[in-house]
Protein backbone atom coordinates (compact mmCIF):
# COMPACT_ATOMS: atom_id res chain seq x y z
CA UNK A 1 -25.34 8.45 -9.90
CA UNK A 2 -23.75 9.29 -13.32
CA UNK A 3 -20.14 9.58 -13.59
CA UNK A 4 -18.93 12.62 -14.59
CA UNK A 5 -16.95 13.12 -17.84
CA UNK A 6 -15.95 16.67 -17.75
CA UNK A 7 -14.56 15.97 -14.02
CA UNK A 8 -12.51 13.20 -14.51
CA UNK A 9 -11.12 15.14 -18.02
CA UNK A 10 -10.00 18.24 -15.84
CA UNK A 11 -8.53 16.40 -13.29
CA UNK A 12 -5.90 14.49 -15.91
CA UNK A 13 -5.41 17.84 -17.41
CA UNK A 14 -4.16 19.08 -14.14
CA UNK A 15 -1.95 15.96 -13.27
CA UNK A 16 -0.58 15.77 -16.39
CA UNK A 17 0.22 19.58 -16.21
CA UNK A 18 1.46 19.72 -12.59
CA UNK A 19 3.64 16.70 -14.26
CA UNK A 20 4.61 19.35 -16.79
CA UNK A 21 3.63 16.80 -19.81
CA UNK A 22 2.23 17.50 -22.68
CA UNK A 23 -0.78 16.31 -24.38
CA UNK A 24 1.48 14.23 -27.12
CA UNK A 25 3.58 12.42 -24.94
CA UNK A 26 0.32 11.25 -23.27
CA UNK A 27 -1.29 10.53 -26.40
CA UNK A 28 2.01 8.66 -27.38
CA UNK A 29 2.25 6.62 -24.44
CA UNK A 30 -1.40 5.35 -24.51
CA UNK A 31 -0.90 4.92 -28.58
CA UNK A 32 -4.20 7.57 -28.94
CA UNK A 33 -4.43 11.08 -31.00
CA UNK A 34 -3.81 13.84 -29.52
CA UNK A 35 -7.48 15.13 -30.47
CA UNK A 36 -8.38 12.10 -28.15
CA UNK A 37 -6.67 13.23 -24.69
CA UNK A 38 -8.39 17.18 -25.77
CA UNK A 39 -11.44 15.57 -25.76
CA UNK A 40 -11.06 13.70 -23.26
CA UNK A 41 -9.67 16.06 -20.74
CA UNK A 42 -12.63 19.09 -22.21
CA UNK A 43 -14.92 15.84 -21.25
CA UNK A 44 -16.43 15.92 -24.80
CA UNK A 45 -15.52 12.20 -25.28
CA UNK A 46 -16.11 8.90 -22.38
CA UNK A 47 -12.88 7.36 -21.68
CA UNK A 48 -13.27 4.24 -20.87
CA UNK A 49 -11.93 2.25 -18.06
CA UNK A 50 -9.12 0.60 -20.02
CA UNK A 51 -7.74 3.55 -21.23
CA UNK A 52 -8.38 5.53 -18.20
CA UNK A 53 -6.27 2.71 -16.38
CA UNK A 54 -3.95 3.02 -18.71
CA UNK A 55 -3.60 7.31 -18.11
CA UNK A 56 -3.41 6.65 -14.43
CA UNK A 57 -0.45 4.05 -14.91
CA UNK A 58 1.82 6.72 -17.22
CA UNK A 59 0.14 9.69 -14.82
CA UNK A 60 1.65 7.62 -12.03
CA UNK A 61 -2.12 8.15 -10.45
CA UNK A 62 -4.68 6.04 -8.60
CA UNK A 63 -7.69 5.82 -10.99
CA UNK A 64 -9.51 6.18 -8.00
CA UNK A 65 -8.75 9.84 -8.04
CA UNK A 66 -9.46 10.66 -11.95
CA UNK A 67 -13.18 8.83 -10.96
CA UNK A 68 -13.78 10.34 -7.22
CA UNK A 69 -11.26 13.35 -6.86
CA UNK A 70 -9.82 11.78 -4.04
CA UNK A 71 -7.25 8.78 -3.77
CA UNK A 72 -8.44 6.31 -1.71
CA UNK A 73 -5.04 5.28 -0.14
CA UNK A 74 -4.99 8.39 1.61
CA UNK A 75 -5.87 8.99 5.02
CA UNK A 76 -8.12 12.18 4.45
CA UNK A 77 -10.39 9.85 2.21
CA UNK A 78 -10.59 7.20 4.69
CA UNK A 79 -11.24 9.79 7.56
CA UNK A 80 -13.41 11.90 5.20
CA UNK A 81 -15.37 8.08 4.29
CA UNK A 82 -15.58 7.57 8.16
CA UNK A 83 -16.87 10.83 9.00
CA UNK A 84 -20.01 10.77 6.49
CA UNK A 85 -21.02 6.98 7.31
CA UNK A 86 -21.11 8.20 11.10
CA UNK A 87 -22.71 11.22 10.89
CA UNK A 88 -25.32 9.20 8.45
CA UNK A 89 -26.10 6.64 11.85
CA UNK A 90 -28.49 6.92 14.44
CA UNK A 91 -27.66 7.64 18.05
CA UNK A 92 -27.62 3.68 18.80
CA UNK A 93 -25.98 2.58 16.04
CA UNK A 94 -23.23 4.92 16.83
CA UNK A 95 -23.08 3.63 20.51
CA UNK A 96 -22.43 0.07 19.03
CA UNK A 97 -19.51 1.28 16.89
CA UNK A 98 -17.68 3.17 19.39
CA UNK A 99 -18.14 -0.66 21.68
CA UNK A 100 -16.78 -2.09 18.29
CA UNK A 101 -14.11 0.16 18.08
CA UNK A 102 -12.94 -0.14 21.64
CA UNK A 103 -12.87 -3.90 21.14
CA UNK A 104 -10.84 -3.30 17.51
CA UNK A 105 -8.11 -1.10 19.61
CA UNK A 106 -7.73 -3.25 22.73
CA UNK A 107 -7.46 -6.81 20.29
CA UNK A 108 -5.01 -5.09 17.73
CA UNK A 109 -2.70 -3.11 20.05
């Protein structure tokens, strides 16, 4: 699986927009160019996982989101994480999670 550039570019671009900030107070805050955070956001140039921590802290942002597209402290990621590792199971191993789930709700109620 390769991670894609261009994705994680666009969605800063749109958080930082929906934030209504501009490229230069982005750049300013990370101490980068402003040609940096264009290429970056057109997904010309790799950020790399410092500075893309460092966007998601001043974006107020989980990384998890610039890298995926979803936050994963959210319940439609968890349900939408659920859903595709049960559909992915056979009919048994399905069975044994529903028992495991039963026994999950009863102890932690």
């Amino acid at each position: 699986m390769s991670v894609d550039y261009k994705a994680i570019g666009q969605r800063i671009k749109e958080i930082r927009k929906q934030q209504k900030k501009t490229q230069e107070q982005l750049a300013e805050r990370i101490s980068v160019t402003v040609g940096y955070i264009s290429q970056v956001e057109r997904g010309v140039t790799k950020v790399n996982l410092d500075t893309l921590s460092e966007i998601s802290a001043v974006l107020d942002e989980d990384i998890a989101y610039f890298i995926t597209g979803t936050a994963i402290n959210t319940p439609s990621y968890m349900q939408d994480s659920l859903n595709d590792k049960f559909t992915s199971l056979n009919y048994t191993q399905k069975q044994i999670l529903l028992e495991l789930l039963d026994v999950i709700q009863r102890n932690y109620e």
